[in-house]
C-alpha atoms as a PDB file:
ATOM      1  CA  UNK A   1     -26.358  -7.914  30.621  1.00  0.00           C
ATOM      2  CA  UNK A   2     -25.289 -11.484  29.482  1.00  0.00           C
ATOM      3  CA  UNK A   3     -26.667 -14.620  28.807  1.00  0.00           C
ATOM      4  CA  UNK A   4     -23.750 -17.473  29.347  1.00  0.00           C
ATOM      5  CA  UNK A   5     -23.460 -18.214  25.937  1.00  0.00           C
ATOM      6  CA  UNK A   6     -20.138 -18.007  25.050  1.00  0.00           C
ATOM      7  CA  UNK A   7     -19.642 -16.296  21.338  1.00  0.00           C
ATOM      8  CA  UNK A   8     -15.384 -16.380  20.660  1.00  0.00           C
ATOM      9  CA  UNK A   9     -12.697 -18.595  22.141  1.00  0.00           C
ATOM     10  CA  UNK A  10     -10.245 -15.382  22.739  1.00  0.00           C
ATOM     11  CA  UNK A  11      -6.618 -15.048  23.460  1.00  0.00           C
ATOM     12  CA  UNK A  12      -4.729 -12.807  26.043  1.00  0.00           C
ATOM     13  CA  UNK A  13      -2.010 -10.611  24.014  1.00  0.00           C
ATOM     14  CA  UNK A  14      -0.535  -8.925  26.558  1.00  0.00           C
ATOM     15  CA  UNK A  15      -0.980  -8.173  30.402  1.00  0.00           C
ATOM     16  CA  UNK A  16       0.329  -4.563  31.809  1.00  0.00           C
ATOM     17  CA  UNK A  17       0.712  -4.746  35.531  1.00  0.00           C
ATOM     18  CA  UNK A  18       0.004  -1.625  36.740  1.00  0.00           C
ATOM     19  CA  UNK A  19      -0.263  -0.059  40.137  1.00  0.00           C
ATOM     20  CA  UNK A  20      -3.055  -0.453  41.406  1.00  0.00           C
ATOM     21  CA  UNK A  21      -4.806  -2.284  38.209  1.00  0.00           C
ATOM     22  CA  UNK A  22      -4.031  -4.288  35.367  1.00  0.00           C
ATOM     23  CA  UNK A  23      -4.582  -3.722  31.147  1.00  0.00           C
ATOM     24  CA  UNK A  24      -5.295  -6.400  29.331  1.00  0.00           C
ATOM     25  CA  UNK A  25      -5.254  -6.891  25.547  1.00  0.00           C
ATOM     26  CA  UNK A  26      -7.690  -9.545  24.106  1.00  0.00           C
ATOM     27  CA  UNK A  27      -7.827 -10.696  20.539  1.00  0.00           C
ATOM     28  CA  UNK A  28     -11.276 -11.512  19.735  1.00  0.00           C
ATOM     29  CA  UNK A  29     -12.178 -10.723  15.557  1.00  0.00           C
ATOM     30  CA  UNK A  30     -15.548 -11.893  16.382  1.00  0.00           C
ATOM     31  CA  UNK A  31     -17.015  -9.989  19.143  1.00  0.00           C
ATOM     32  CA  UNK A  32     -14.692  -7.025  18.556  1.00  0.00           C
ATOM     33  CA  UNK A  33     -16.324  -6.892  15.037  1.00  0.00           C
ATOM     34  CA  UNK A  34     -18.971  -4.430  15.693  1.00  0.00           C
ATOM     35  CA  UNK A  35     -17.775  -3.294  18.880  1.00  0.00           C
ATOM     36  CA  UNK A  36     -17.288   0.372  19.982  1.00  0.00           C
ATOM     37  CA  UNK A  37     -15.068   2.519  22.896  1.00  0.00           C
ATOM     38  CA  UNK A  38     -16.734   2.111  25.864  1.00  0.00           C
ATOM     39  CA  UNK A  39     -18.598  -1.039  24.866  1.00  0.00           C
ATOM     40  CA  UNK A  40     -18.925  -4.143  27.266  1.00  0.00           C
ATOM     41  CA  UNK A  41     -17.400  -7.529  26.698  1.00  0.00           C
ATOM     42  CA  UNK A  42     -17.269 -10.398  29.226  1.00  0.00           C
ATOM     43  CA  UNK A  43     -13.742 -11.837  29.576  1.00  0.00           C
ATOM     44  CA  UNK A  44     -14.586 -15.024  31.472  1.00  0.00           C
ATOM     45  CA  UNK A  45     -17.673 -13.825  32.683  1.00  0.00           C
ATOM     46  CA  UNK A  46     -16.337 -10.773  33.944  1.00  0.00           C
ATOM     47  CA  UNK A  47     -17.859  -7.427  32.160  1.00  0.00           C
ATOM     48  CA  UNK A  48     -15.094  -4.950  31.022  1.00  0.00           C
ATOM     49  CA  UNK A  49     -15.350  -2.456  29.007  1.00  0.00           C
ATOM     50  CA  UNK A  50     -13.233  -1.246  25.613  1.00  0.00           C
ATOM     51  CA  UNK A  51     -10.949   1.466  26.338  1.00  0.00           C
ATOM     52  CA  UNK A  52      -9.241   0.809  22.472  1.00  0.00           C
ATOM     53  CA  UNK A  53      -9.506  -1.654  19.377  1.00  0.00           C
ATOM     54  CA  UNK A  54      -7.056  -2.651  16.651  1.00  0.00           C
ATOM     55  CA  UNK A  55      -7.427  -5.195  14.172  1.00  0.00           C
ATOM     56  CA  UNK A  56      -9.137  -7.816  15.504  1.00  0.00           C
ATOM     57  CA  UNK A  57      -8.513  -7.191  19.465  1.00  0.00           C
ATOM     58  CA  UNK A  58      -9.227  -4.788  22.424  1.00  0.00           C
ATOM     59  CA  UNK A  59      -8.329  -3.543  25.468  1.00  0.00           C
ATOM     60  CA  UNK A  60      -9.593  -3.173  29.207  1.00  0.00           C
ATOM     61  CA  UNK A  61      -8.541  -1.932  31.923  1.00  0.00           C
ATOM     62  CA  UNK A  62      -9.201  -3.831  35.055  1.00  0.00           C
ATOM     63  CA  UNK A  63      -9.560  -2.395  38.431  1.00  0.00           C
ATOM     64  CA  UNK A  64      -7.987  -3.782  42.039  1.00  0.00           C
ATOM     65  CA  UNK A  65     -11.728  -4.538  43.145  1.00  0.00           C
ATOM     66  CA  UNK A  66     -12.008  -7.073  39.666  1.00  0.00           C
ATOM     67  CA  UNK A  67      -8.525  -8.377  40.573  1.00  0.00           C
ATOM     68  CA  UNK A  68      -9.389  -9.428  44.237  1.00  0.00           C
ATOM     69  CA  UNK A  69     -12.771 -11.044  43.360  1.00  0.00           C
ATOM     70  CA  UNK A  70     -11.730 -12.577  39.876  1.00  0.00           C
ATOM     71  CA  UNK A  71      -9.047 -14.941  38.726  1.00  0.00           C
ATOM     72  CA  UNK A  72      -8.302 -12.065  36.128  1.00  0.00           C
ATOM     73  CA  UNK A  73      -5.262 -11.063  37.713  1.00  0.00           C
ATOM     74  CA  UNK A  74      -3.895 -14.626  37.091  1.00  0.00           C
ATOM     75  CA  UNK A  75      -4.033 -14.615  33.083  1.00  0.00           C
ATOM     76  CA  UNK A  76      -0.985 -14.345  31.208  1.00  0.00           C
ATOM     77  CA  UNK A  77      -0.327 -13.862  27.415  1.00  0.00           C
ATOM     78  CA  UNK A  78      -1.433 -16.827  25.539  1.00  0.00           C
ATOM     79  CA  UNK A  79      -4.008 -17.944  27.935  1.00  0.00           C
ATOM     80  CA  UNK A  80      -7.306 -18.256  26.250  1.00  0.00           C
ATOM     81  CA  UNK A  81     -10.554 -16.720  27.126  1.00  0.00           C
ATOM     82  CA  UNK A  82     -14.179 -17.044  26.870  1.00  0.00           C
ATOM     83  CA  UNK A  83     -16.106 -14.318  25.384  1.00  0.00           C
ATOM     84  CA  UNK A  84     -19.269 -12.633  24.954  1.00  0.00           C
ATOM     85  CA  UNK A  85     -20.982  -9.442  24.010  1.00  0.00           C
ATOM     86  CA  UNK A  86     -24.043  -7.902  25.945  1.00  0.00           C
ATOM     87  CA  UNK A  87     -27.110  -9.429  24.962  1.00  0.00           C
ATOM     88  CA  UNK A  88     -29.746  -7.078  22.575  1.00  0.00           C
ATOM     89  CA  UNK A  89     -33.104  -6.408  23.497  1.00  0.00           C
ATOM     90  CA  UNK A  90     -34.306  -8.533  20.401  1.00  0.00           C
ATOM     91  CA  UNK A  91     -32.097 -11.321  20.874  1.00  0.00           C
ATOM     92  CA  UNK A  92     -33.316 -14.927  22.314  1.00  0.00           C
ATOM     93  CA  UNK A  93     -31.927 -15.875  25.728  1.00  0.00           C
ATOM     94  CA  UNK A  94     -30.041 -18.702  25.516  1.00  0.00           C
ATOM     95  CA  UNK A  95     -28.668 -19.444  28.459  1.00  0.00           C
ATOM     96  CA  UNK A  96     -30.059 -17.787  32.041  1.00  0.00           C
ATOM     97  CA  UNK A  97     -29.689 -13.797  32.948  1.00  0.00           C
ATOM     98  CA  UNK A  98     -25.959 -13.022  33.382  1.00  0.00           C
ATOM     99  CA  UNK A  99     -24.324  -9.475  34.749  1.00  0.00           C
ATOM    100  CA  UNK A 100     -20.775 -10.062  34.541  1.00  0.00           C
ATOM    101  CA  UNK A 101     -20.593  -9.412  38.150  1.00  0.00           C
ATOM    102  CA  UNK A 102     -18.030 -11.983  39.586  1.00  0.00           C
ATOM    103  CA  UNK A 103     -19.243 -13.343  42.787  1.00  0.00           C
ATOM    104  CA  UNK A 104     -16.240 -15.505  43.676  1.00  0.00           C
ATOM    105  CA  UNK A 105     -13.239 -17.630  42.739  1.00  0.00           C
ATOM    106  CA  UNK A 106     -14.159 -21.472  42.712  1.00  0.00           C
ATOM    107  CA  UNK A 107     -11.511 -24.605  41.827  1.00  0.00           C
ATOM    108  CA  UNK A 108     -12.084 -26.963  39.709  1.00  0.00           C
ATOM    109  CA  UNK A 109     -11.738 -29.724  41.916  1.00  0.00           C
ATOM    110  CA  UNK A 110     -12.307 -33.422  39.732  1.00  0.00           C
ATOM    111  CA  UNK A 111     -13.493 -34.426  35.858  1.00  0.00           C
ATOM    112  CA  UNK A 112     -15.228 -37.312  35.537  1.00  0.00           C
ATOM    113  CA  UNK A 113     -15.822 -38.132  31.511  1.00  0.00           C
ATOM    114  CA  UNK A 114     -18.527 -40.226  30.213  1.00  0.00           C
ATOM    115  CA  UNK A 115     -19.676 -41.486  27.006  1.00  0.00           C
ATOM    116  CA  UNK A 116     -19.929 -38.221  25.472  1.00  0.00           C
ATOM    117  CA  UNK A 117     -19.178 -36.107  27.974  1.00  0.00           C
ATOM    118  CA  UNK A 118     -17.612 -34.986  31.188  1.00  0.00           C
ATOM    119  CA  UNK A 119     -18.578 -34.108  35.101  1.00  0.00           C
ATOM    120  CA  UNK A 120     -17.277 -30.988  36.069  1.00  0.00           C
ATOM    121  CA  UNK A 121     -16.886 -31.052  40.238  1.00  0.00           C
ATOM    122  CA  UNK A 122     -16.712 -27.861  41.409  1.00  0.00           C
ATOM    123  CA  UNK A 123     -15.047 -26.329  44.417  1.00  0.00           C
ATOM    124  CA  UNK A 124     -17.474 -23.586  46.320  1.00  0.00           C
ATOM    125  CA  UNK A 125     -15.996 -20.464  47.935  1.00  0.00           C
ATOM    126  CA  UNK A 126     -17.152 -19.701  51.488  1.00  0.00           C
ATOM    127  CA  UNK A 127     -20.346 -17.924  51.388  1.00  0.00           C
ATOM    128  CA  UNK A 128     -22.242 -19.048  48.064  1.00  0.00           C
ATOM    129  CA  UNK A 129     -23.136 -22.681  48.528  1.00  0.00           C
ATOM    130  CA  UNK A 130     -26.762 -21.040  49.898  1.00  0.00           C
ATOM    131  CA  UNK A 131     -27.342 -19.736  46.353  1.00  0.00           C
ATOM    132  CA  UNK A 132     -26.770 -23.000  44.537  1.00  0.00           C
ATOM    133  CA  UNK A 133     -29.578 -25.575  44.220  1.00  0.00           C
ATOM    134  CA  UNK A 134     -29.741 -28.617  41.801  1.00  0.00           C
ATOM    135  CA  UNK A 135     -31.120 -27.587  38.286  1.00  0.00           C
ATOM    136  CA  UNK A 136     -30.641 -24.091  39.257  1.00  0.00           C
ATOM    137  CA  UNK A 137     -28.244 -22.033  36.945  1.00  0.00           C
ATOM    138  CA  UNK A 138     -24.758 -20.956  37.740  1.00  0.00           C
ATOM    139  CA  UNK A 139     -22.269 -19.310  35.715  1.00  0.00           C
ATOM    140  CA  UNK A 140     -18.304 -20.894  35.355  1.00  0.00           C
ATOM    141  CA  UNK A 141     -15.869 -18.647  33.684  1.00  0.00           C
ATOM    142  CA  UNK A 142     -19.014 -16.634  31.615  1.00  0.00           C
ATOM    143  CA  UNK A 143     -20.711 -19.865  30.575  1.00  0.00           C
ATOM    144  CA  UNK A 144     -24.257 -20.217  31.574  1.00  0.00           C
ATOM    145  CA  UNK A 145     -24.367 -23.920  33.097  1.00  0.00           C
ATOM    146  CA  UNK A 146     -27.104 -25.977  34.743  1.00  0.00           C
ATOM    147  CA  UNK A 147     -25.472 -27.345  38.049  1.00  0.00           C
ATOM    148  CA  UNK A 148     -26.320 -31.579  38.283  1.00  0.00           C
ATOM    149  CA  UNK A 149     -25.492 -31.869  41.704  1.00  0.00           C
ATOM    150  CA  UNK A 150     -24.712 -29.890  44.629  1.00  0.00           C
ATOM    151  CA  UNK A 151     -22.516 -30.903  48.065  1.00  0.00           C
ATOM    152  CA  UNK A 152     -21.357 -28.988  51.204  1.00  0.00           C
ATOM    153  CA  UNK A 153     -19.045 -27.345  49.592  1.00  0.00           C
ATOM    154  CA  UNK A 154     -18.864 -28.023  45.860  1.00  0.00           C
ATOM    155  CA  UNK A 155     -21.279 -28.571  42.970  1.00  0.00           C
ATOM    156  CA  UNK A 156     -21.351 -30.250  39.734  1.00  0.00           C
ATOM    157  CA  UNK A 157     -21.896 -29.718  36.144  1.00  0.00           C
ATOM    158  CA  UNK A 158     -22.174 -31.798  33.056  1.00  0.00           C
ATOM    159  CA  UNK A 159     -20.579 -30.890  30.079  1.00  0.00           C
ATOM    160  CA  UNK A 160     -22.291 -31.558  26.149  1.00  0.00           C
ATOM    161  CA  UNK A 161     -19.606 -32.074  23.396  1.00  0.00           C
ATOM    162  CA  UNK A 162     -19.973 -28.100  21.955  1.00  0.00           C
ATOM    163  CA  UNK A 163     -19.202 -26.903  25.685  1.00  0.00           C
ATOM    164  CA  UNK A 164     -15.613 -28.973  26.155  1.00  0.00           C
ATOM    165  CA  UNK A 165     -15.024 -27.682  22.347  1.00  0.00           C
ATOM    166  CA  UNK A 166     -15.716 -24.266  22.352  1.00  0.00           C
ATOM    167  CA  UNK A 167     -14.957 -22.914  26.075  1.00  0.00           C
ATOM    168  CA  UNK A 168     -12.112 -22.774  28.384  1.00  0.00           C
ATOM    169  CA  UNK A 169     -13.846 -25.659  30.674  1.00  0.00           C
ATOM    170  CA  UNK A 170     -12.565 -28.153  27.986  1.00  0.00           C
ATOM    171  CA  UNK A 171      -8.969 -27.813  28.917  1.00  0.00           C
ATOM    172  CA  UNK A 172      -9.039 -26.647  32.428  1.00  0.00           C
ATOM    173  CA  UNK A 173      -7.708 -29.242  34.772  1.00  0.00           C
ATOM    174  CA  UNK A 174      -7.959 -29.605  39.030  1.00  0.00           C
ATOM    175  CA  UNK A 175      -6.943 -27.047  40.997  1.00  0.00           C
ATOM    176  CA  UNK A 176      -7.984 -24.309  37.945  1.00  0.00           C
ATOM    177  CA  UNK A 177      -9.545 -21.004  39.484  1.00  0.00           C
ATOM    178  CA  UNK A 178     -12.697 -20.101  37.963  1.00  0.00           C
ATOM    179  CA  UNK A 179     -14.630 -17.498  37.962  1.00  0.00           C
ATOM    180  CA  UNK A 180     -18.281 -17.646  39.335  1.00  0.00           C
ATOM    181  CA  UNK A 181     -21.335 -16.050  39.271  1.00  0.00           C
ATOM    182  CA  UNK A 182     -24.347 -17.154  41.068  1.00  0.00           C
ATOM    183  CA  UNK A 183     -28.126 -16.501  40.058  1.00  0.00           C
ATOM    184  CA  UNK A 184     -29.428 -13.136  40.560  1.00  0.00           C
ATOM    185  CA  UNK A 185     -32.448 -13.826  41.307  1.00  0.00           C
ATOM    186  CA  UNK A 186     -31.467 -15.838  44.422  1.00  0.00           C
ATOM    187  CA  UNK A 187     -29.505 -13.243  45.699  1.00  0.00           C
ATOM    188  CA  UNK A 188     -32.362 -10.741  45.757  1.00  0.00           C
ATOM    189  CA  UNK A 189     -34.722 -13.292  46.936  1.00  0.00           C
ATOM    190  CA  UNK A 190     -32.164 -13.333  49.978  1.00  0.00           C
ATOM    191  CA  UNK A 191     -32.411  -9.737  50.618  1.00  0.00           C
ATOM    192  CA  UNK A 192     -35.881  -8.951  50.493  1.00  0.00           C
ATOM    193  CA  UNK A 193     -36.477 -11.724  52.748  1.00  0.00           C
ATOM    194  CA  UNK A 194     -33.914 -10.549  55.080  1.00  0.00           C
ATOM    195  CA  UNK A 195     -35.193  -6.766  55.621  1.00  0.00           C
ATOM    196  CA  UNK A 196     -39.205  -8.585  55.160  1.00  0.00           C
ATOM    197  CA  UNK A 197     -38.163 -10.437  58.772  1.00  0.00           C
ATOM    198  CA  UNK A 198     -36.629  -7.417  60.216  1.00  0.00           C
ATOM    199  CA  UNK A 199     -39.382  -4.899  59.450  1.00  0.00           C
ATOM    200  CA  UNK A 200     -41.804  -7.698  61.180  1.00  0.00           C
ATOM    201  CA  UNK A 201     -39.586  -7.756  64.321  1.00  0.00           C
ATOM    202  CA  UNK A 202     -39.080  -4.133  64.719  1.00  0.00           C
END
């Protein structure tokens, strides 16, 4: 599990193409510092795990189902990356519960800036604009954000100085896939409420 906060500004090394899944290698010092084989990392909100580490970076294999529901399988060497180790049982939580569980590919569709900082609009796959409700928490690219407005089919988010500065949303202009996750909690709200009204009827 995750919290949004993004720890390390990381930068793709390499990509291997492979048949039916793709191996990246990610140079992150600081979240590789203490990790292990088989730990978890989120690579723009998307949990992978460490299949090997050397000097400073790691590598992950990612599997056709991440490629198809990500916008992993559009990173290229030299892209950068946001980045964040699993949260600890004694740690504070930051930003909102996270699982690295991509559920979609958004756009970034407009940036508005301001005085000190910038509106974020949004594009909203098919499907997940019933999850997202204004002040409710969504996740861009691994960063826990708070969305600021909500449309048909789009939503907003404001972005503080620290956020443009230390995350991939600082540079990432319209018509940029991101990756999205919607709350959790929402989504199993959904589904009990669902089988709740078809136990009743049966």
């Amino acid at each position: 599990m995750f919290t949004g906060i993004i720890e390390e500004l990381g930068t793709i090394e390499a990509v291997e193409q492979l048949a039916d899944s793709a191996r990246l290698r990610v140079r992150g010092p600081l979240v590789t510092s203490d990790a292990v084989h088989g730990a978890s990392i989120a690579v723009n909100g998307v949990c992978l795990t460490v299949v090997e580490l050397a000097e400073g970076a790691f590598t992950a294999d990612v599997m056709q189902e991440t490629l198809d529901r990500s916008a992993l399988g559009g990173l290229g060497a030299g892209d950068r990356v946001n980045l964040e180790r699993p949260v600890r049982l004694q740690d504070r939580l930051g930003g909102h519960v996270v699982q690295g569980h991509v559920d979609g590919v958004g756009t970034v569709a407009s940036r508005t800036p301001g005085e000190k900082w910038e509106v974020v609009r949004v594009a909203l796959p098919a499907g997940l604009r019933r999850y997202v409700v204004e002040k409710g928490s969504i996740t861009v690219d691994g960063i826990s954000l708070t969305v600021s407005a909500v449309g048909p089919d789009w939503f907003e988010v404001s972005l503080i100085p620290t956020t443009l500065e230390l995350t991939t949303l600082g540079t990432k202009q319209p018509g940029a896939p991101v990756n999205l996750e919607v709350d959790v909690l929402a989504k199993y709200v959904e589904n009990l409420l669902q089988h709740s009204t078809s136990e009743e009827s049966a």
